[in-house]
Protein backbone atom coordinates (compact mmCIF):
# COMPACT_ATOMS: atom_id res chain seq x y z
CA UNK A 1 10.03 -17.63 -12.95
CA UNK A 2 12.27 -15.17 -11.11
CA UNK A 3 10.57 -15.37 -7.71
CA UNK A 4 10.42 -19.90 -8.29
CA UNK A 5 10.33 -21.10 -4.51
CA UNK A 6 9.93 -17.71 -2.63
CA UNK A 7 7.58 -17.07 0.19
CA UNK A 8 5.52 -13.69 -0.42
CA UNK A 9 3.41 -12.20 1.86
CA UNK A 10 1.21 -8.91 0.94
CA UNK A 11 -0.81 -7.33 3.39
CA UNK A 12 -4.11 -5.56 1.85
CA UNK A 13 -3.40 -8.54 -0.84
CA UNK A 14 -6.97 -8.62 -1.77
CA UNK A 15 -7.20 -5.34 -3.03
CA UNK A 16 -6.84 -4.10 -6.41
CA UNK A 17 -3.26 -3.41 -6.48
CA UNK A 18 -2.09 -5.56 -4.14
CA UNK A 19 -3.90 -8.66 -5.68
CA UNK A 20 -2.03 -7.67 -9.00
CA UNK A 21 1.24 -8.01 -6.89
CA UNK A 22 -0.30 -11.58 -5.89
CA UNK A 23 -0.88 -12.81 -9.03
CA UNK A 24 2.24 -11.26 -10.14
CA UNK A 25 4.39 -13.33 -7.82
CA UNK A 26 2.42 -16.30 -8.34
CA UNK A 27 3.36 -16.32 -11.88
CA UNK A 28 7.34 -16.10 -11.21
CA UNK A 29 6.43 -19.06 -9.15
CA UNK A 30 6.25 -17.54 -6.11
CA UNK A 31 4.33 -19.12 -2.85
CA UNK A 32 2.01 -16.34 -1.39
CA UNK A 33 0.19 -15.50 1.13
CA UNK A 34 -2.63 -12.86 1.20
CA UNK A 35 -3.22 -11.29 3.82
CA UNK A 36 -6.25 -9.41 4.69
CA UNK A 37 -9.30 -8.90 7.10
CA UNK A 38 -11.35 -9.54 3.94
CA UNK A 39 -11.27 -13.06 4.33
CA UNK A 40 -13.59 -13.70 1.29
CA UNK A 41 -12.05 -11.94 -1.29
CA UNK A 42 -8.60 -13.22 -0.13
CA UNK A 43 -9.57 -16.40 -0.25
CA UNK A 44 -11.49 -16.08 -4.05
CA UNK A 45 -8.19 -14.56 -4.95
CA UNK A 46 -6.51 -17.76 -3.42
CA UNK A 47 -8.33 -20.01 -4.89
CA UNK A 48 -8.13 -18.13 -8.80
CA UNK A 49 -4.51 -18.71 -8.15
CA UNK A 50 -4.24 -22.27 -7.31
CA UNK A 51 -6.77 -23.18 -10.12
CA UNK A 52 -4.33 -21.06 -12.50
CA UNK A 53 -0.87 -23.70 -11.35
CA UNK A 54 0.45 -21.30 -8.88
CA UNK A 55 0.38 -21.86 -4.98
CA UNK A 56 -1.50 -18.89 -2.48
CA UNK A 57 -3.17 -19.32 0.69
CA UNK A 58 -5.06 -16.66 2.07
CA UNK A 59 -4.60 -15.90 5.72
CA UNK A 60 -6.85 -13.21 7.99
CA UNK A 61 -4.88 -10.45 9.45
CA UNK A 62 -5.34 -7.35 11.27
CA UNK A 63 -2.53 -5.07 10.91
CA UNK A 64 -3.34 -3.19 14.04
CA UNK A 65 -3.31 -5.90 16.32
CA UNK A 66 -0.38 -7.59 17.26
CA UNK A 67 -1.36 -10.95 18.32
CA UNK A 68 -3.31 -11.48 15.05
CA UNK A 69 -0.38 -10.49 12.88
CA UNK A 70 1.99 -12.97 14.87
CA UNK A 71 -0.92 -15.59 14.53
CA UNK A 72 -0.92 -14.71 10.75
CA UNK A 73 3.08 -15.39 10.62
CA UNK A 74 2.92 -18.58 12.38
CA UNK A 75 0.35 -19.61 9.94
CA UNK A 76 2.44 -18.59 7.08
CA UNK A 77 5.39 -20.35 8.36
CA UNK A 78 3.59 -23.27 8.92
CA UNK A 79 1.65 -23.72 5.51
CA UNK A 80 4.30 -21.81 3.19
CA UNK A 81 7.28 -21.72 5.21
CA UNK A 82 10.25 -18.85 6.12
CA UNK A 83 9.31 -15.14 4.48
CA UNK A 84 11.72 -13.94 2.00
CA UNK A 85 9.40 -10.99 0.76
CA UNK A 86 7.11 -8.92 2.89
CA UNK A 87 5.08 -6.78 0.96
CA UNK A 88 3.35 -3.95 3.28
CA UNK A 89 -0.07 -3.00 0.87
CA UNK A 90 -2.48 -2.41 3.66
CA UNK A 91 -3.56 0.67 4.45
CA UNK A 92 -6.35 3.60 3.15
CA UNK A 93 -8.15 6.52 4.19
CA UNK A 94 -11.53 7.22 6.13
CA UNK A 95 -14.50 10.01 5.19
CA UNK A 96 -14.05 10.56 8.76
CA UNK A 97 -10.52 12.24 9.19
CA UNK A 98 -10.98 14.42 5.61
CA UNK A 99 -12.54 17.59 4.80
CA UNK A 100 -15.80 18.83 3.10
CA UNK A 101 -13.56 21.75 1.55
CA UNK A 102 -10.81 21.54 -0.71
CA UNK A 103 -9.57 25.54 0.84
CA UNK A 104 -11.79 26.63 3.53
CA UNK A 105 -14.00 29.69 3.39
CA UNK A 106 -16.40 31.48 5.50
CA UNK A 107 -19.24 28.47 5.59
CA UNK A 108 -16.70 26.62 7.36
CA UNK A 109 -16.99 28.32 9.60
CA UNK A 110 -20.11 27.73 10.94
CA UNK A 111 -21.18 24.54 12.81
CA UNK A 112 -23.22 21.98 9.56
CA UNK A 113 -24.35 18.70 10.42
CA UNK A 114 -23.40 18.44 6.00
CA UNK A 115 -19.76 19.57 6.17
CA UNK A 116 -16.60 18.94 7.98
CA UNK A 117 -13.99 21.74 8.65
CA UNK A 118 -9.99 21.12 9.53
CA UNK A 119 -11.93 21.93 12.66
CA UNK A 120 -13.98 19.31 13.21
CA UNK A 121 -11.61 17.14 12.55
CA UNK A 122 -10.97 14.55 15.95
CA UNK A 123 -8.38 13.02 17.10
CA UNK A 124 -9.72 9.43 16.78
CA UNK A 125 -10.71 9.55 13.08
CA UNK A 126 -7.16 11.18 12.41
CA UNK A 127 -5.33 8.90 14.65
CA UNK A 128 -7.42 5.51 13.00
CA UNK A 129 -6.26 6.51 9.73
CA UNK A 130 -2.75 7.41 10.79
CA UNK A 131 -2.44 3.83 12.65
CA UNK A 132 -3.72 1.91 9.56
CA UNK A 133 -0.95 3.07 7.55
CA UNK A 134 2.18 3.70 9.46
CA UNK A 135 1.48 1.12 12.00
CA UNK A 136 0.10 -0.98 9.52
CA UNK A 137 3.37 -0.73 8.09
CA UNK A 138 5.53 -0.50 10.95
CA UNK A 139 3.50 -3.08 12.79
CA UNK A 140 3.62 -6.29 10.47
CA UNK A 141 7.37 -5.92 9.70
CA UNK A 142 8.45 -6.42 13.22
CA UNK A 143 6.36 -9.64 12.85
CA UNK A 144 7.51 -10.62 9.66
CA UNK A 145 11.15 -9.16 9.07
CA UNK A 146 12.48 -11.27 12.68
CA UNK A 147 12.53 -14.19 10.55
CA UNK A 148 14.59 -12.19 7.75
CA UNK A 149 17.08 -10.65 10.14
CA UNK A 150 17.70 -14.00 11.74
CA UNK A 151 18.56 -15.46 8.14
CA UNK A 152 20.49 -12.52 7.20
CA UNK A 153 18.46 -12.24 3.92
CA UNK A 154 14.76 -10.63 2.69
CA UNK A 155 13.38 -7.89 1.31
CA UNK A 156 10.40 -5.75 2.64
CA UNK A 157 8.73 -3.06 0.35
CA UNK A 158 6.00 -0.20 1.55
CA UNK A 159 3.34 0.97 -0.23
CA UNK A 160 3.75 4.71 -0.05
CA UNK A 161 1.32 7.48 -2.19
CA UNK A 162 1.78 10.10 -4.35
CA UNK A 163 0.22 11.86 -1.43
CA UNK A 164 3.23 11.88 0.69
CA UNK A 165 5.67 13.69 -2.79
CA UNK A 166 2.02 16.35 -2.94
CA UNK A 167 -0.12 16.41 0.01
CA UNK A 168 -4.02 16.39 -1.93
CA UNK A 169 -6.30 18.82 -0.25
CA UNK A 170 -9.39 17.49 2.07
CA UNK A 171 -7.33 14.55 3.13
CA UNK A 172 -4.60 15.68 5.63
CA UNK A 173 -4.73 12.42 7.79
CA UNK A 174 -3.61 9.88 4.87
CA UNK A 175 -1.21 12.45 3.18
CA UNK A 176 0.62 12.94 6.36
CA UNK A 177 0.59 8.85 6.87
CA UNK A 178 1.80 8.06 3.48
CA UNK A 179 4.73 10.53 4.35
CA UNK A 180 5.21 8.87 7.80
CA UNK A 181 5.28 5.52 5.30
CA UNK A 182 7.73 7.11 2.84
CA UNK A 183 10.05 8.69 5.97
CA UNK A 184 10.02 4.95 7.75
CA UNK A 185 10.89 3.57 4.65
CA UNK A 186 14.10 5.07 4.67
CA UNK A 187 14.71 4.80 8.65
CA UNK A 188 14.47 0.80 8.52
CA UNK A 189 16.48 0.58 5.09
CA UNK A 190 19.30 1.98 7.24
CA UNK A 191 18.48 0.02 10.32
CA UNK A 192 18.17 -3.20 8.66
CA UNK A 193 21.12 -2.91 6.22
CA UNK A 194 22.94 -4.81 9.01
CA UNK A 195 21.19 -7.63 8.83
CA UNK A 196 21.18 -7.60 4.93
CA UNK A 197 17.57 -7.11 4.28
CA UNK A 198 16.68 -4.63 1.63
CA UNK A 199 13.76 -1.90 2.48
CA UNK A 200 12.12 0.75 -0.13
CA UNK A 201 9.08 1.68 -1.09
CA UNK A 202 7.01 2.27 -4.37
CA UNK A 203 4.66 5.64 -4.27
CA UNK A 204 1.74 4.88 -6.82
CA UNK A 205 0.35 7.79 -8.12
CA UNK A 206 -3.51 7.75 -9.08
CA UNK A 207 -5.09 4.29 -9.63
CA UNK A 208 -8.74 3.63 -9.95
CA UNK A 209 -9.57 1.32 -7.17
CA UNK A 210 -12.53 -0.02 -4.86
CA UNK A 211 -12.23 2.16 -2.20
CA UNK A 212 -11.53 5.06 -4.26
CA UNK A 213 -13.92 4.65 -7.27
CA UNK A 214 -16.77 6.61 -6.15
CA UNK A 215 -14.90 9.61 -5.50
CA UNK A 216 -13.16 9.62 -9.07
CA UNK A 217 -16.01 8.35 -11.31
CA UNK A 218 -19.58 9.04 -10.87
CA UNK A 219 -22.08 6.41 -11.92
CA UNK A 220 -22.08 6.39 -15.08
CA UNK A 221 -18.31 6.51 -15.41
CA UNK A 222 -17.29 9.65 -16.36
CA UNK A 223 -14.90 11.74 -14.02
CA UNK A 224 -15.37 13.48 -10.81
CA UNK A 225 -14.80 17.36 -10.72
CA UNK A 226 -12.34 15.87 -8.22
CA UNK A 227 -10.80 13.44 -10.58
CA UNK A 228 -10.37 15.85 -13.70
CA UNK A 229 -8.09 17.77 -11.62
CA UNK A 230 -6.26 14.94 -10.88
CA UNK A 231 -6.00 13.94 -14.59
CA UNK A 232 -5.42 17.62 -15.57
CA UNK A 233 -2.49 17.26 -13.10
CA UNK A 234 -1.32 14.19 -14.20
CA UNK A 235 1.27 14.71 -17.60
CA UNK A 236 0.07 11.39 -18.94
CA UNK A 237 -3.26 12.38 -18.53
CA UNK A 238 -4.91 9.03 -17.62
CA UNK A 239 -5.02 6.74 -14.68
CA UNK A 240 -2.59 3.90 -14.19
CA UNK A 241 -3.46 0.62 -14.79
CA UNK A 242 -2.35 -1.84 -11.53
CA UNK A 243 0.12 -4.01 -14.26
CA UNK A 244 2.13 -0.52 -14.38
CA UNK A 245 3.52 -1.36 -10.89
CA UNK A 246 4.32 -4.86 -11.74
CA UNK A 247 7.80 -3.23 -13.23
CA UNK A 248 8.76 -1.47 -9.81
CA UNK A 249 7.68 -4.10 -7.60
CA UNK A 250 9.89 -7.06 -9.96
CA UNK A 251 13.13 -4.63 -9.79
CA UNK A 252 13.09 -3.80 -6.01
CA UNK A 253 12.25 -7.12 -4.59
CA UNK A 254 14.79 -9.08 -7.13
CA UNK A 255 17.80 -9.41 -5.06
CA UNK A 256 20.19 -9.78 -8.16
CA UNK A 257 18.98 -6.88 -10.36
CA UNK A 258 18.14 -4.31 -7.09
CA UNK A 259 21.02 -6.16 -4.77
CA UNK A 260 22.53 -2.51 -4.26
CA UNK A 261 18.89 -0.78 -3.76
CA UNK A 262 17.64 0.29 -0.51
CA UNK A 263 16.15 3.20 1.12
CA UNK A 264 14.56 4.95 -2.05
CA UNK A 265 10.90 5.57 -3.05
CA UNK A 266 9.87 5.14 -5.88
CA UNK A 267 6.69 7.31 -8.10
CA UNK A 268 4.94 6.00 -10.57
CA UNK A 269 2.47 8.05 -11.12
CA UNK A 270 2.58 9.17 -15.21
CA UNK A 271 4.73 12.34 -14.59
CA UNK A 272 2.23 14.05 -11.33
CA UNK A 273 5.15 14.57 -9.30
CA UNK A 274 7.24 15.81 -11.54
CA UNK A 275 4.80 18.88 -13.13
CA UNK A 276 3.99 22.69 -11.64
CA UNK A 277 1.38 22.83 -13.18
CA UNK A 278 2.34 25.47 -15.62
């Protein structure tokens, strides 16, 4: 019961990962709020962890838009009171802003109502998927983190991707997010050390979840060409499970056992970042 009377709040918290972090915190006694435009799930998630003992409320949020994200605070505040942890999970990429071809060749080319070259590529689709994560990030901590700096105390941790360590190929929108993520990580440790609040970031590697599944399993669950290389790639040769990050996120938001953290970003990711390849 580590986290016993601490105020959580985790954007994207009713996704796969980040609802692990939920549950996590819930369990050290934590009181959290997920926070999500899914308002369904969050609140299923909510409710799963009240039934279970712990105490969750799930609040809507739209990480893009200001006045929702201060309207999500104030609820927080209200209901759960002052944030001591501000967990920034939201985030993702879009079909729209990534390639048809891993390198491009000839066919690119040529206009194809059935492919999509660096090319085509607009700045809206780009600029959508660069907002959701950096300014989903950057965004919600002015919101949330005023409260910390005022009580000279908190901890805020990003969700970066292995993406920004090894930019994938077909998807150079979210790789060059993630980095923005992983680069702004480091700018507001320093800018915030001030005020005593603690920023870093953790930098999953490859995790089967919803919004990625169809692209690394077909249906009948074996992998993707896509997701063998991936696996091929990755020294541990499987796919994390979303308890794996329960170890990073309990070390870097404990503000006895990570009191002299801040700034870093950390992979785990089962060795990807670490191999050539040969």
């Amino acid at each position: 019961m580590g986290y016993q009377g601490k105020v959580v709040a985790v954007t994207g918290g009713a996704g796969v990962l980040c609802g692990a972090f939920c549950r996590f915190f819930a369990a050290q006694g934590a009181k959290v709020a997920i926070l999500d435009r899914a308002i369904e799930p969050a609140q299923a998630l909510a409710d799963e962890i009240n039934a279970a003992g712990g105490t969750a409320i799930a609040v809507f949020i739209d990480v893009l838009d200001a006045d929702k994200i201060q309207a999500a605070y104030d609820t927080v505040l209200q209901q759960l009171g002052p944030v001591d942890i501000l967990i920034n999970g939201a985030g993702g990429n879009s079909p729209r802003a990534t390639t048809t071809s891993e390198v491009m060749g000839a066919e690119d080319l040529e206009p194809s109502p059935d492919r999509k070259s660096f090319f085509d590529l607009n700045r809206v689709d780009v600029g959508f998927v660069f907002d959701l994560n950096f300014l989903g990030t950057l965004l919600p901590t002015q919101v949330f983190a005023r409260g910390m700096a005022e009580a000279k105390r908190g901890c805020v941790l990003n969700v970066s991707s292995m993406n920004a360590f090894r930019p994938l190929t077909k998807i150079p929108a979210y790789s060059g997010a993630k980095a923005a993520v992983s680069n702004f990580t480091q700018w507001l440790a320093v800018h915030l050390a001030g005020v005593n609040i603690r920023v870093n970031a953790i930098a999953p590697g490859f995790f089967v979840t919803d919004q990625n599944r169809a692209l690394l399993q077909n249906p009948d669950g074996t992998p993707t060409a896509r997701s063998q290389k991936i696996l091929t790639a990755t020294p541990m040769s499987r796919y994390g499970e979303a308890g794996e990050l329960l170890g990073a996120l309990e070390w870097l938001c404990d503000d006895e056992k990570a009191s002299f953290v801040t700034g870093i970003v950390v992979p785990v990711d089962g060795g990807f970042s670490a191999y050539s390849g040969v």
